[in-house]
C-alpha atoms as a PDB file:
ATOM      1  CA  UNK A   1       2.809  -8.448  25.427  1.00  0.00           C
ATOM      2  CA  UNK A   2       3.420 -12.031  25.135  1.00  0.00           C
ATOM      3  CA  UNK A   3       6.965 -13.990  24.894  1.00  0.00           C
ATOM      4  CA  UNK A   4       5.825 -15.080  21.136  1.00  0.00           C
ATOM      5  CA  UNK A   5       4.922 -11.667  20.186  1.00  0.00           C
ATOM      6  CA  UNK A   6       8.391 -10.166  21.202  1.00  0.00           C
ATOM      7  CA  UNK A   7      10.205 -12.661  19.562  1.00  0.00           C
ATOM      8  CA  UNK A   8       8.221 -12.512  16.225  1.00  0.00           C
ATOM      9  CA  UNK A   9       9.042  -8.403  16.451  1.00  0.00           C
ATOM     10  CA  UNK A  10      12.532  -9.387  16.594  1.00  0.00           C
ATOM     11  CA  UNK A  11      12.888 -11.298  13.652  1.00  0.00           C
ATOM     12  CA  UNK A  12      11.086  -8.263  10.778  1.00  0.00           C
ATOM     13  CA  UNK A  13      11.282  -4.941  10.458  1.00  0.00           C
ATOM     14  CA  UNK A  14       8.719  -2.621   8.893  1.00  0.00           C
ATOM     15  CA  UNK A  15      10.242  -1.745   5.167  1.00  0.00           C
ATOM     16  CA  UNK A  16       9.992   2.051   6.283  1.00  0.00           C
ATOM     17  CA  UNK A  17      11.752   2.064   8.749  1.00  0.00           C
ATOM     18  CA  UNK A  18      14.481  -0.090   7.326  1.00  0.00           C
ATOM     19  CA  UNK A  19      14.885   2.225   4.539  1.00  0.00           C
ATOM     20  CA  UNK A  20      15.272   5.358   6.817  1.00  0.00           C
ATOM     21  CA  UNK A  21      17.275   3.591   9.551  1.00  0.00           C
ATOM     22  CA  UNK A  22      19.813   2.370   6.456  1.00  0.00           C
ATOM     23  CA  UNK A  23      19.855   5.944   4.710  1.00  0.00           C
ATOM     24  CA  UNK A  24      18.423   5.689   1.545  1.00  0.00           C
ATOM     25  CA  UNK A  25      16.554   8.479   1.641  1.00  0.00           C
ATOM     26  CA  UNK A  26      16.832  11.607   4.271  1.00  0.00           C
ATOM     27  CA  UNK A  27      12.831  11.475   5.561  1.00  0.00           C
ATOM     28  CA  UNK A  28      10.817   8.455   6.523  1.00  0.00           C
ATOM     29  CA  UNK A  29       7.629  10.203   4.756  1.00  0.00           C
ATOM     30  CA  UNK A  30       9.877  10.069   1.619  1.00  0.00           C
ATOM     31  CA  UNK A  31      10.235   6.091   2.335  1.00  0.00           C
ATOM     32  CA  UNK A  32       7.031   6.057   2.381  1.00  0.00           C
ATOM     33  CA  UNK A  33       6.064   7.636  -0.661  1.00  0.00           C
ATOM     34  CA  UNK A  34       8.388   5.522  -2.563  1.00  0.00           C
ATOM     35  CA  UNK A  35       6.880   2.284  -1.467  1.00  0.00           C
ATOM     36  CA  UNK A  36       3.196   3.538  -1.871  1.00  0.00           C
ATOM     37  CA  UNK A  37       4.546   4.761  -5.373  1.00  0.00           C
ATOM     38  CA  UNK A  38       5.185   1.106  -5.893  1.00  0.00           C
ATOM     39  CA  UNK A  39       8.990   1.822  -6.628  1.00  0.00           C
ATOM     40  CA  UNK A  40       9.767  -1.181  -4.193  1.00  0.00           C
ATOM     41  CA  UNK A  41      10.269  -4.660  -4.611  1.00  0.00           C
ATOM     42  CA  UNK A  42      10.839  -7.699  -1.856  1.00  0.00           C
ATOM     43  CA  UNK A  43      11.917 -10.851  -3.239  1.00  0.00           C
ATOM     44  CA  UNK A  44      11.241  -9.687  -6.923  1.00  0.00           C
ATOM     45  CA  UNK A  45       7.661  -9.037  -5.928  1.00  0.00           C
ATOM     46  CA  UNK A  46       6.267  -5.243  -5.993  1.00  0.00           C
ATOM     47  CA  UNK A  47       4.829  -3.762  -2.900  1.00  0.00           C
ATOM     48  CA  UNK A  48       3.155  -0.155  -2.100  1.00  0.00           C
ATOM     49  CA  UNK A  49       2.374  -1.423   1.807  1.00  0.00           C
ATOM     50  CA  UNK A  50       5.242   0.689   3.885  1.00  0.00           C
ATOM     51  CA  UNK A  51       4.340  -1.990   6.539  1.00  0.00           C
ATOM     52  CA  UNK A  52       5.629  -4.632   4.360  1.00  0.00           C
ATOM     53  CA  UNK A  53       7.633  -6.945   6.891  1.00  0.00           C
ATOM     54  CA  UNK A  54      11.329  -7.191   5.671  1.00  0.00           C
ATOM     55  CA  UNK A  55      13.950  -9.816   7.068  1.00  0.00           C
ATOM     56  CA  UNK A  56      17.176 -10.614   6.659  1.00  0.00           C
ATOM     57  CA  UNK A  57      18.302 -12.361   3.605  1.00  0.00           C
ATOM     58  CA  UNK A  58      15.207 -10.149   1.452  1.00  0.00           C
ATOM     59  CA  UNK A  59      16.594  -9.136  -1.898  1.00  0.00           C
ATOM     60  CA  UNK A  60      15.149  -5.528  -2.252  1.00  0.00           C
ATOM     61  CA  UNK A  61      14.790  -3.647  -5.914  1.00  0.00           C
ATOM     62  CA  UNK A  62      15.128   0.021  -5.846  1.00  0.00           C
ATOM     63  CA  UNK A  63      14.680   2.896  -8.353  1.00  0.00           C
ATOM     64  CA  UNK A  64      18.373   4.428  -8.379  1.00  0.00           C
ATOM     65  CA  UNK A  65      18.487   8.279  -8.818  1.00  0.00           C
ATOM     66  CA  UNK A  66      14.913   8.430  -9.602  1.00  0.00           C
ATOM     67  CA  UNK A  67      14.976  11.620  -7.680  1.00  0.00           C
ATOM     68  CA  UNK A  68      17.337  13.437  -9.976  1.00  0.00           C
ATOM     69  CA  UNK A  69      15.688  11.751 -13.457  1.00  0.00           C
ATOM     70  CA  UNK A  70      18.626   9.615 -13.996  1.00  0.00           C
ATOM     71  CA  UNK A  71      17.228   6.017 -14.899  1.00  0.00           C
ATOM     72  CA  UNK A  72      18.757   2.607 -13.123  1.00  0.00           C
ATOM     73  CA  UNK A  73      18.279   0.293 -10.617  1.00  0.00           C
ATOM     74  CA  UNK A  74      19.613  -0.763  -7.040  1.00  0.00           C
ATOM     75  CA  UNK A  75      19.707  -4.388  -6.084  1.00  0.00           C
ATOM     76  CA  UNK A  76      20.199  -4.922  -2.307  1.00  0.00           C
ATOM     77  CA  UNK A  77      20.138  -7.764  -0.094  1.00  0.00           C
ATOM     78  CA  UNK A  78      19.325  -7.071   2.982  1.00  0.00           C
ATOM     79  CA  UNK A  79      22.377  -8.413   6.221  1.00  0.00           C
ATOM     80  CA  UNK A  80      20.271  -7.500   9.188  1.00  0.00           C
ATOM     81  CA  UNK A  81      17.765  -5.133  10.762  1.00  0.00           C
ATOM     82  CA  UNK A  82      18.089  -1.633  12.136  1.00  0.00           C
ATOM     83  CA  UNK A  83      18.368  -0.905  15.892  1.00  0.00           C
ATOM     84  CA  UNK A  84      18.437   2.858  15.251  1.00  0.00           C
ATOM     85  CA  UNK A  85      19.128   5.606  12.559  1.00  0.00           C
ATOM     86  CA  UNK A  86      22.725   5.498  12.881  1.00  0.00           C
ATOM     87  CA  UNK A  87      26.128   7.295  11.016  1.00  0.00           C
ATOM     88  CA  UNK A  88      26.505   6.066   7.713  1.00  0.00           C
ATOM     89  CA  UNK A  89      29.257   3.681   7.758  1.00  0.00           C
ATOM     90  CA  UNK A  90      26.944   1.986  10.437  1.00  0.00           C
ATOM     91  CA  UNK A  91      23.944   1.972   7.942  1.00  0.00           C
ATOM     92  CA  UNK A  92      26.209   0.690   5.097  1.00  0.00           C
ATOM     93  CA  UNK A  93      26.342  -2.698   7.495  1.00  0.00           C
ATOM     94  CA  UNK A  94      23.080  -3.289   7.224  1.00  0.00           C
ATOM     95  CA  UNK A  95      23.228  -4.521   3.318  1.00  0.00           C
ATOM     96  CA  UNK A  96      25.154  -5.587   0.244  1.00  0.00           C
ATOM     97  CA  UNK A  97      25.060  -4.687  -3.061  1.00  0.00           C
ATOM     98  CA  UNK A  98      24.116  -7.294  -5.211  1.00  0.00           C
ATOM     99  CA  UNK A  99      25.519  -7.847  -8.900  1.00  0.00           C
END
């Protein structure tokens, strides 16, 4: 693989896996579903491509407790990308909150 293909890998993460890796949801299928539900939104703009290519600084919108019927919405913006699936307070690193 070439030099500019490793570093352009380095720099976006696949929205998917981001979700899993920071613990939204338990399964990456579920991540999945969610974005192809069109649930998700990068940079106020709605996606259903689990490929979508999220970098730091994205502002993600998410469905909060759409799972257990209870209506709202998550705002996150997004600190860095995952290296791995890690505990929780390590996953809680990888975003803020945003008012």
């Amino acid at each position: 693989m070439p030099a500019g293909n490793e570093a352009e890998d380095r720099d976006w993460q696949r929205l998917d896996k981001w979700l899993w890796c920071a613990r939204f949801l338990k399964a990456r299928s579920d991540c999945v579903r969610l974005i192809q539900d069109g649930l998700i939104r990068i940079n106020r703009q709605p996606t259903d491509k689990a490929h979508a290519r999220l970098r730091p600084g994205d502002v993600l919108t998410l469905p909060f407790g759409a799972h257990r019927g209870v209506p709202g919405v998550r705002v996150i913006r997004v600190l860095s990308l995952a290296t791995r699936r890690g505990p929780a307070p390590e996953a809680r690193g990888l975003y803020e909150e945003v008012p």
